[in-house]
Protein backbone atom coordinates (compact mmCIF):
# COMPACT_ATOMS: atom_id res chain seq x y z
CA UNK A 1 92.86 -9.31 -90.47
CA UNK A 2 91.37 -9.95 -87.34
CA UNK A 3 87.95 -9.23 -87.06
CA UNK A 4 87.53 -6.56 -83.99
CA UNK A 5 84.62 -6.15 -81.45
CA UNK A 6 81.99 -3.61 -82.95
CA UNK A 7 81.92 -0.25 -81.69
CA UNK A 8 79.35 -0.93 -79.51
CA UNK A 9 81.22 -3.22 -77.36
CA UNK A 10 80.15 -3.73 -74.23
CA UNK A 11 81.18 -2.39 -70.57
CA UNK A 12 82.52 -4.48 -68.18
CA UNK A 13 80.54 -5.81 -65.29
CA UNK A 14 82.79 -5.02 -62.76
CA UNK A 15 81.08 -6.49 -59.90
CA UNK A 16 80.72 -10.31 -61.56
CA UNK A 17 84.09 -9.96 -63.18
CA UNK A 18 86.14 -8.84 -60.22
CA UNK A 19 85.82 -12.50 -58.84
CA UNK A 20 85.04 -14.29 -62.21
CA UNK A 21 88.86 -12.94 -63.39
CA UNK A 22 90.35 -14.72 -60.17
CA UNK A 23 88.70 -18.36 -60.74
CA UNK A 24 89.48 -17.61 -64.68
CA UNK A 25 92.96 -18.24 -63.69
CA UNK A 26 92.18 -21.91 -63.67
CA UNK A 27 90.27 -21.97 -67.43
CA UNK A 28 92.85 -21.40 -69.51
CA UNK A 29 93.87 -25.18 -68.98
CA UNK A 30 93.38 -27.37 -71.57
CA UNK A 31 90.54 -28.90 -72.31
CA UNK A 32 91.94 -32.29 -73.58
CA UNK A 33 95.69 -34.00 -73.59
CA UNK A 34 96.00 -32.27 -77.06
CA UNK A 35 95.62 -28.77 -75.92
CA UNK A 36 99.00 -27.80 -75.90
CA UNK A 37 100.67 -24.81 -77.38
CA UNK A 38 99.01 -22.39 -79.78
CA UNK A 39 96.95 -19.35 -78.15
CA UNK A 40 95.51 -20.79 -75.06
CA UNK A 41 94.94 -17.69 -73.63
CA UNK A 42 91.37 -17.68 -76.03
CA UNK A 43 90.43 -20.21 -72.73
CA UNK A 44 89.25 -17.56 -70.50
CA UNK A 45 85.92 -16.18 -70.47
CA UNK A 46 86.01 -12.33 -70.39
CA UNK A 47 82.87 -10.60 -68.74
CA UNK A 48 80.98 -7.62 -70.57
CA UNK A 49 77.69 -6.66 -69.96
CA UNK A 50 76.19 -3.48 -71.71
CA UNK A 51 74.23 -1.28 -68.75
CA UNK A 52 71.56 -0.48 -71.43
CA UNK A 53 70.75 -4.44 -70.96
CA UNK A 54 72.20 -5.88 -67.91
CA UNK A 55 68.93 -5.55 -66.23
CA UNK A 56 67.80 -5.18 -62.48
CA UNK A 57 70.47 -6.95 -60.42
CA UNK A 58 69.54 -9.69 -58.19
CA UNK A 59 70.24 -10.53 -54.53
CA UNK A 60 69.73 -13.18 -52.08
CA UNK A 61 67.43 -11.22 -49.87
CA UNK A 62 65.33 -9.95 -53.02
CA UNK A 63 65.15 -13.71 -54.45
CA UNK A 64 64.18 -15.24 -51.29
CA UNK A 65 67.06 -17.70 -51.00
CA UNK A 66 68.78 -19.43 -47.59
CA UNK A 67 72.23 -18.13 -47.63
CA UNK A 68 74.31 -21.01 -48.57
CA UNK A 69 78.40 -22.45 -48.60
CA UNK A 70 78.88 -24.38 -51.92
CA UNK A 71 81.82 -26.34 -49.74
CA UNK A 72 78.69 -27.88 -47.99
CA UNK A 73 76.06 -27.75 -50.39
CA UNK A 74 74.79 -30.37 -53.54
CA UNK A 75 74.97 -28.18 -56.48
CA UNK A 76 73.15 -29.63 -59.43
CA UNK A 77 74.01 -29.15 -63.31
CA UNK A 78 71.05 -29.58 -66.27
CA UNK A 79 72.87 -30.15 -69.87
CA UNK A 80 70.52 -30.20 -72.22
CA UNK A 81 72.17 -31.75 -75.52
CA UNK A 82 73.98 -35.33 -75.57
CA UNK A 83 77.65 -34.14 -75.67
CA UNK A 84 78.31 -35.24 -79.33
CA UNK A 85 79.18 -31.42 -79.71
CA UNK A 86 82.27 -30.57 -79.00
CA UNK A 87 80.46 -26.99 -76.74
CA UNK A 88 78.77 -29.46 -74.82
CA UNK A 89 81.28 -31.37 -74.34
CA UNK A 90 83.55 -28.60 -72.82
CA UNK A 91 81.12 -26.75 -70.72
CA UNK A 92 79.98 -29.90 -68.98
CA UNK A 93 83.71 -30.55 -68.27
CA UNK A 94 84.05 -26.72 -67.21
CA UNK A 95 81.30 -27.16 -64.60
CA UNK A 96 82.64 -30.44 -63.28
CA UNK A 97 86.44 -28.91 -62.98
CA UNK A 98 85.75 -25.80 -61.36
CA UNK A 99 83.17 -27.37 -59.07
CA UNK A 100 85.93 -30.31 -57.80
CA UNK A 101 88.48 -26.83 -57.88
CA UNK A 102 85.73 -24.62 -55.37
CA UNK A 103 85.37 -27.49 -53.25
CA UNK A 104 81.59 -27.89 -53.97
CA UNK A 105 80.69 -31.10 -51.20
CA UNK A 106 78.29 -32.93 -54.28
CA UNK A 107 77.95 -31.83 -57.88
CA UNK A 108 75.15 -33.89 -59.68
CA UNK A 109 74.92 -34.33 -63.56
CA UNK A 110 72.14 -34.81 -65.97
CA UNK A 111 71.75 -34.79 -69.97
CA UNK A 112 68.27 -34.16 -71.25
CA UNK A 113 69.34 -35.52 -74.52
CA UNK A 114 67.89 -33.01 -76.83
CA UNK A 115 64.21 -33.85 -74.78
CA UNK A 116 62.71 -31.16 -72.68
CA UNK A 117 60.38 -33.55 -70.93
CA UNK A 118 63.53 -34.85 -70.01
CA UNK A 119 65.30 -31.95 -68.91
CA UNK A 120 62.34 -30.97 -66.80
CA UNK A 121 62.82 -34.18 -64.70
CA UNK A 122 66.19 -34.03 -64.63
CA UNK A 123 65.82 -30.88 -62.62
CA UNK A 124 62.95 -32.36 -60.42
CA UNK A 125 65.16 -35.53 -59.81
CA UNK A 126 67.97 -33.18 -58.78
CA UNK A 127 65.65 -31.38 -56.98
CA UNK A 128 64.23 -34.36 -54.98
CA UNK A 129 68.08 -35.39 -54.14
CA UNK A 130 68.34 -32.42 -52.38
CA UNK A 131 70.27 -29.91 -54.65
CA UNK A 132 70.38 -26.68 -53.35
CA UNK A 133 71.91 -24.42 -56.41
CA UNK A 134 70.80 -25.28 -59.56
CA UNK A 135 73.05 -24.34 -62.70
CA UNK A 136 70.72 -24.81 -66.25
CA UNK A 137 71.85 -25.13 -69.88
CA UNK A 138 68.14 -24.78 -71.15
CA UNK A 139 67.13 -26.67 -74.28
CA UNK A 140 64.67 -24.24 -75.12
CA UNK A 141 63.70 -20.60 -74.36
CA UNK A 142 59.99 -22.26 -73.06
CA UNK A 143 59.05 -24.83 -71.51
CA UNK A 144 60.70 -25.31 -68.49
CA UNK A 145 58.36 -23.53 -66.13
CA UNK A 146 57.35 -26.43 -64.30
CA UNK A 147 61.21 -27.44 -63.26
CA UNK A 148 61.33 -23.63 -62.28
CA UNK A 149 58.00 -23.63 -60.24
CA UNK A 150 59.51 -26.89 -58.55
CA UNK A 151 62.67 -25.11 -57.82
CA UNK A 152 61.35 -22.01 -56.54
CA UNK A 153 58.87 -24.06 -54.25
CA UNK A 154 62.53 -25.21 -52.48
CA UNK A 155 63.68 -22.47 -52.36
CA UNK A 156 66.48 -23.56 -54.64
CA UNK A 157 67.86 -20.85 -57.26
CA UNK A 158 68.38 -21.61 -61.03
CA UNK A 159 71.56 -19.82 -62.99
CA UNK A 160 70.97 -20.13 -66.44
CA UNK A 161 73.62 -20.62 -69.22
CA UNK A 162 74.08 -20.48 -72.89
CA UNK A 163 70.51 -20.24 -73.46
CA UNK A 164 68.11 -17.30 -72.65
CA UNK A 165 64.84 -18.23 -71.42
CA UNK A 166 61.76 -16.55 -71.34
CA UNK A 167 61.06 -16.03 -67.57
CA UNK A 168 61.25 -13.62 -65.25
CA UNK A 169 64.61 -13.08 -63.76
CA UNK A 170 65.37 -13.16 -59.84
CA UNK A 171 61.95 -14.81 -59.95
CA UNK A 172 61.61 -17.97 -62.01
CA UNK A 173 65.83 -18.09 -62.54
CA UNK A 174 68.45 -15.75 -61.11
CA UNK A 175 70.26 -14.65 -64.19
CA UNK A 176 71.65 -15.48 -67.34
CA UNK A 177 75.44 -16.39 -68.26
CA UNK A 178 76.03 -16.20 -71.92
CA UNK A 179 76.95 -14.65 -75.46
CA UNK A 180 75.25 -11.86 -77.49
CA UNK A 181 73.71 -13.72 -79.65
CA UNK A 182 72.66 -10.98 -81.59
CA UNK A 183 76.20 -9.43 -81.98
CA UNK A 184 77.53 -12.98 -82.98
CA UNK A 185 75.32 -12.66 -86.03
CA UNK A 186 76.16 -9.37 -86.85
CA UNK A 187 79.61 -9.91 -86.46
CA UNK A 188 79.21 -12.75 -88.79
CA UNK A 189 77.45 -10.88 -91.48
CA UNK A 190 80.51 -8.68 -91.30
CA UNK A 191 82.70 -11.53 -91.85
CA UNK A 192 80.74 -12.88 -94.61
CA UNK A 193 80.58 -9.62 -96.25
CA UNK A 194 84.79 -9.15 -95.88
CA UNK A 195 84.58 -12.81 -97.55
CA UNK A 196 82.74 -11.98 -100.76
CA UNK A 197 82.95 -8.73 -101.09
CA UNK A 198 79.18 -8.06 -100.18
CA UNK A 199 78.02 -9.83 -103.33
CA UNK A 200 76.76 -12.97 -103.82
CA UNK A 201 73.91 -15.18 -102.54
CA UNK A 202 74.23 -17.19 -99.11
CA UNK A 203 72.54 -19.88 -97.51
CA UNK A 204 71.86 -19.67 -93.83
CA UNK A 205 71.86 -23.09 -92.01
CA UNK A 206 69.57 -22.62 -89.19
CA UNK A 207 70.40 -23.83 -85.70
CA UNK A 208 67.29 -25.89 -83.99
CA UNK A 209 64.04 -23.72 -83.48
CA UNK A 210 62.86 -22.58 -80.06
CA UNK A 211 65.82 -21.06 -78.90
CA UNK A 212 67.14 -17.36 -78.51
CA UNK A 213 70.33 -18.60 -79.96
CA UNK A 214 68.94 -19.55 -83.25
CA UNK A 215 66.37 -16.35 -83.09
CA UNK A 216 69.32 -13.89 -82.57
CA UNK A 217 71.90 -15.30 -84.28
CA UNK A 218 69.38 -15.17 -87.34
CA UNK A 219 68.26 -11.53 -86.65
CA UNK A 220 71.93 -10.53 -86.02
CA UNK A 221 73.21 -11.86 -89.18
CA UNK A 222 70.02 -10.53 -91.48
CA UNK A 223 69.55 -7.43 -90.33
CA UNK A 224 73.30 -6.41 -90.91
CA UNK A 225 73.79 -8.09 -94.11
CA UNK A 226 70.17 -6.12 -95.07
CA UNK A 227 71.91 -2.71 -93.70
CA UNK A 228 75.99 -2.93 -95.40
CA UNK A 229 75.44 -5.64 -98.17
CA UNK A 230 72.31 -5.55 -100.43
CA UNK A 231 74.28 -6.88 -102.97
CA UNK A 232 74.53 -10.36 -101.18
CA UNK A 233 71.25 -12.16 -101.35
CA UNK A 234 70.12 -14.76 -98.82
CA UNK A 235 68.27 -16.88 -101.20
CA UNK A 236 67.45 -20.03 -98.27
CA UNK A 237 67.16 -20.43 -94.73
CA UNK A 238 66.86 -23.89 -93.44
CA UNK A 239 67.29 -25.62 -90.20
CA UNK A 240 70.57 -27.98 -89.80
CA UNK A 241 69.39 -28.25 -85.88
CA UNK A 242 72.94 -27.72 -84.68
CA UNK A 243 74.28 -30.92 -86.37
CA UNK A 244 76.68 -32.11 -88.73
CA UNK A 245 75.30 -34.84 -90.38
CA UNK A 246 71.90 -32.58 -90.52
CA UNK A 247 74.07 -29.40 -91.79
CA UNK A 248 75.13 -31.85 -94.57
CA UNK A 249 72.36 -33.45 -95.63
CA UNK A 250 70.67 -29.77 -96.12
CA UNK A 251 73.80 -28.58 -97.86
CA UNK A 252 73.38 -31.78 -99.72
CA UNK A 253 69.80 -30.60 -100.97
CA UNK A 254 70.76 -26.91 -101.14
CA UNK A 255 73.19 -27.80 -103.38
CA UNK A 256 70.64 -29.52 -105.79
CA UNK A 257 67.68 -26.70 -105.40
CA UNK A 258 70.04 -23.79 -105.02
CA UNK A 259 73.19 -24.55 -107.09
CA UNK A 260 74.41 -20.92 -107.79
CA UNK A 261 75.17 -20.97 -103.68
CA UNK A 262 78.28 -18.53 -103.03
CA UNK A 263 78.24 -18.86 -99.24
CA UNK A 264 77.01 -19.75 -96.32
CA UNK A 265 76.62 -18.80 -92.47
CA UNK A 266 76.15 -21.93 -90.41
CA UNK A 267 75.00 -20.93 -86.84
CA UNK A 268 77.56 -23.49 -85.51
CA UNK A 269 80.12 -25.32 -86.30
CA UNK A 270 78.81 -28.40 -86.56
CA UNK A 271 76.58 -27.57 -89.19
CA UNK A 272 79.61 -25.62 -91.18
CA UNK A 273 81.49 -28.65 -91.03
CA UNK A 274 78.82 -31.05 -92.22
CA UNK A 275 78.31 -28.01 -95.18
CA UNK A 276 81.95 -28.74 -96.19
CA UNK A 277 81.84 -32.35 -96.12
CA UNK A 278 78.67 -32.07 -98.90
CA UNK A 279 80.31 -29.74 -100.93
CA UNK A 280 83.66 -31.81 -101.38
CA UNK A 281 81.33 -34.56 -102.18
CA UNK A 282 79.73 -32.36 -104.84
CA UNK A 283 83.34 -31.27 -106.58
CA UNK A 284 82.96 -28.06 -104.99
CA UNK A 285 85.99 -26.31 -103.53
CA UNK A 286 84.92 -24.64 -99.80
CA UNK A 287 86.73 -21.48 -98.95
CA UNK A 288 87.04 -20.83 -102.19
CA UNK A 289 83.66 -22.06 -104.65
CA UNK A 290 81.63 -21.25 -101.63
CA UNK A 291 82.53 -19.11 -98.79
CA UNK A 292 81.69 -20.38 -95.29
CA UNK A 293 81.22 -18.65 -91.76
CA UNK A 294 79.95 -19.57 -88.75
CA UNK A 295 80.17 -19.90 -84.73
CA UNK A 296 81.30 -21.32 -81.88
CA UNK A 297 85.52 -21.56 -82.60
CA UNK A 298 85.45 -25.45 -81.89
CA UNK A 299 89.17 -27.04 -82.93
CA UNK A 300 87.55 -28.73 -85.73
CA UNK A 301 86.58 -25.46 -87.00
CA UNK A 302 89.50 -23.79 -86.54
CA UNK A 303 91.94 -25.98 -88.13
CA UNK A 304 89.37 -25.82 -91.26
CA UNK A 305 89.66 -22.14 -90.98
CA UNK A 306 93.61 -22.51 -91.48
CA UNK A 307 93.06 -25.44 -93.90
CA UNK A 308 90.94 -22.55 -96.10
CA UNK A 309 88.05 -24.15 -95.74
CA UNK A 310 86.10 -21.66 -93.45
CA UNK A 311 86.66 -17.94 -94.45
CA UNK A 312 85.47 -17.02 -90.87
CA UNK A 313 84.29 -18.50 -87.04
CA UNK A 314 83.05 -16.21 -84.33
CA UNK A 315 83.40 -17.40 -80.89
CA UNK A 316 80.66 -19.08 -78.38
CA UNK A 317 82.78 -19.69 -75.46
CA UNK A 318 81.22 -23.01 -73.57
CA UNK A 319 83.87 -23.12 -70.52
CA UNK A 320 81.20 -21.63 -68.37
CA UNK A 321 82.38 -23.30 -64.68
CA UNK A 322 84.73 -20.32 -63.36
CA UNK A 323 82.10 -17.73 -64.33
CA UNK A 324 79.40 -19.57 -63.04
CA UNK A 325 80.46 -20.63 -59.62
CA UNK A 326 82.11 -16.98 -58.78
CA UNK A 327 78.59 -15.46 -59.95
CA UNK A 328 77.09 -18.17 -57.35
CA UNK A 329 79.56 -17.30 -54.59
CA UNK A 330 79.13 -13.89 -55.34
CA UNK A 331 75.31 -14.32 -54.41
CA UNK A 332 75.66 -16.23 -51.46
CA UNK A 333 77.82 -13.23 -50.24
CA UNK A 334 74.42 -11.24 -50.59
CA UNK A 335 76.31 -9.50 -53.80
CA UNK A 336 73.68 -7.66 -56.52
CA UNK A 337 73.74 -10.45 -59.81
CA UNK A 338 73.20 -8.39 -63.39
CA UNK A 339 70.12 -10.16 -64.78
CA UNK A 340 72.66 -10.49 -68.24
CA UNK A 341 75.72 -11.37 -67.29
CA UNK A 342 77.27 -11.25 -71.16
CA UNK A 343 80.57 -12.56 -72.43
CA UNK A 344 82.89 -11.59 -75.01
CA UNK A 345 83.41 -13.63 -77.82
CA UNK A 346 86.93 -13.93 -79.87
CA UNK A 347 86.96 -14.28 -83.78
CA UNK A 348 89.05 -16.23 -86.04
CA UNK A 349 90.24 -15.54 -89.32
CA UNK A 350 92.87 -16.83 -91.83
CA UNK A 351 95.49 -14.49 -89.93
CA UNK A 352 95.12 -16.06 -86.70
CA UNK A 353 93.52 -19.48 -87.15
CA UNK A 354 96.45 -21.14 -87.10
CA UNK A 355 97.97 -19.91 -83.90
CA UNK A 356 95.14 -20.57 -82.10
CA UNK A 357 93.98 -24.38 -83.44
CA UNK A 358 95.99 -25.59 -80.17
CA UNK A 359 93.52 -23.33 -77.44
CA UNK A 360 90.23 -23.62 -79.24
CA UNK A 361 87.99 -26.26 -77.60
């Protein structure tokens, strides 16, 4: 079966979403040449933010910005990962293709490479090339204060994606764009319970440390396999950093220390994959041996998903451009900005994996 939102999902932000369901039009395109067919409708980012979290909302006059046209303005764009990862990849290309699409007069580009002394001046380069909106895929949930303090001294404002940070919002950044990371886990645990039956014992493949993704993605998935499964034990948690060949080389050594391993919840997809890889190698069957879920709903993923392989993938959507430049045009039109602005996140099983290999990024 499909897996369905929990019961607690969330409202829709009505004033983001309004505009953000207009330039959506334009992300259900593929991705890549091979995109074709299956359910590309899963392109689209759908906008939900729960009232009980959205925060103060946020608005030119109270963040102290010059009101701004992106046709005529350099808008600048932090990744923070080398786009080896497939989510990278496509949310970097989402910026770039709804920026040319809105007309933007200069979009710069940087890659911190996994190094926050990087990312920091990145920003500051961007900064001192005269970018006026600032759109920020943080690398960690600290650190980046001293990019902020150099944007705020411009009078520039930051949008953050993907990754929370811990700052004041309409302050130090404008708002966040992103999942529930929490939820994802939960949803997850869910999944992984469906899978095996709520007994077992499961390994949890960290993402990399410093983040609110790994931190709620971790809380998500233990506290709701704590609360409906006691029966399935986590018996190791240990950090694949978002990787595959790191994911396998710990399922490689899990698989040695912890050989009565059922299952296991990757925090992405990467990791899952590089967990399945290891296990073949060992004579071990995945999907079946050892149950797998995780997130993000990458094509590779997927496709293992139909293959039987995976027994579950929650969603991270990464094609962030349409949201992010209709919340920026929204605030130049001295709209209120939701400190959360949270998406909704699909989920794949075995009964729609295949139909939707040929949308997934």
């Amino acid at each position: 079966m499909t897996l369905p939102m929990r019961s607690r999902t969330l409202a829709v932000a009505c004033s983001v979403a309004a505009t953000a369901t207009l330039a959506l039009s334009g992300c259900a395109k593929p991705e890549t040449s091979d995109n074709a067919g299956g359910d590309s409708s899963q392109a689209a980012q759908a906008v939900q933010t729960p009232a009980a979290s959205s925060g103060p909302g946020c608005t030119l006059e109270t963040y102290g910005a010059p009101k701004l046209d992106l046709k005529n303005a350099v808008v600048g764009f932090s990744q923070s990962e080398k786009e080896a990862n497939p989510f990278r990849i496509a949310e970097t290309q989402s910026i770039k293709d709804e920026a040319a699409k809105v007309g933007v007069k200069k979009l710069l580009t940087t890659n911190a490479q996994s190094q926050l002394s990087k990312q920091i001046s990145d920003i500051q380069d961007m900064l001192a090339q005269g970018a006026q909106f600032l759109i920020v895929a943080p690398l960690n949930s600290d650190g980046l204060e001293p990019a902020f303090q150099a944007a705020a001294a411009k009078k520039v404002p930051v949008l953050t994606i993907d990754r929370k940070v811990n700052a004041t919002a309409c302050k130090d950044y404008l708002a966040f764009l992103g999942s529930d990371f929490v939820e994802q886990g939960k949803r997850a645990a869910d999944a992984m319970v469906e899978a095996t039956g709520g007994k077992g014992k499961v390994a949890i493949l960290l993402g990399s440390s410093g983040n609110s993704v790994t931190t709620d993605r971790t809380k998500g998935f233990v506290d709701q396999v704590g609360a409906q499964a006691p029966g399935l034990e986590i018996v190791a948690q240990q950090t694949g950093e978002f990787a595959r060949d790191k994911g396998q080389q710990v399922m490689e050594q899990l698989i040695q220390s912890k050989p009565d391993i059922t299952a296991v919840y990757a925090e992405n997809d990467e990791m899952a994959l590089g967990a399945v890889t290891a296990l073949k190698a060992a004579g071990k069957t995945p999907g079946k041996d050892v149950k797998i879920v995780s997130i993000d709903g990458t094509r590779n993923a997927v496709q293992a998903l139909a293959n039987g392989e995976l027994s579950a993938v929650i969603e991270s959507n990464p094609r962030f451009g349409p949201l992010a430049f209709a919340t920026a045009q929204k605030f130049y039109a001295g709209e209120e900005i939701p400190e959360n602005v949270i998406i909704a996140d699909r989920a794949y099983d075995a009964s729609n994996a295949k139909a939707s290999i040929g949308g997934a990024y």
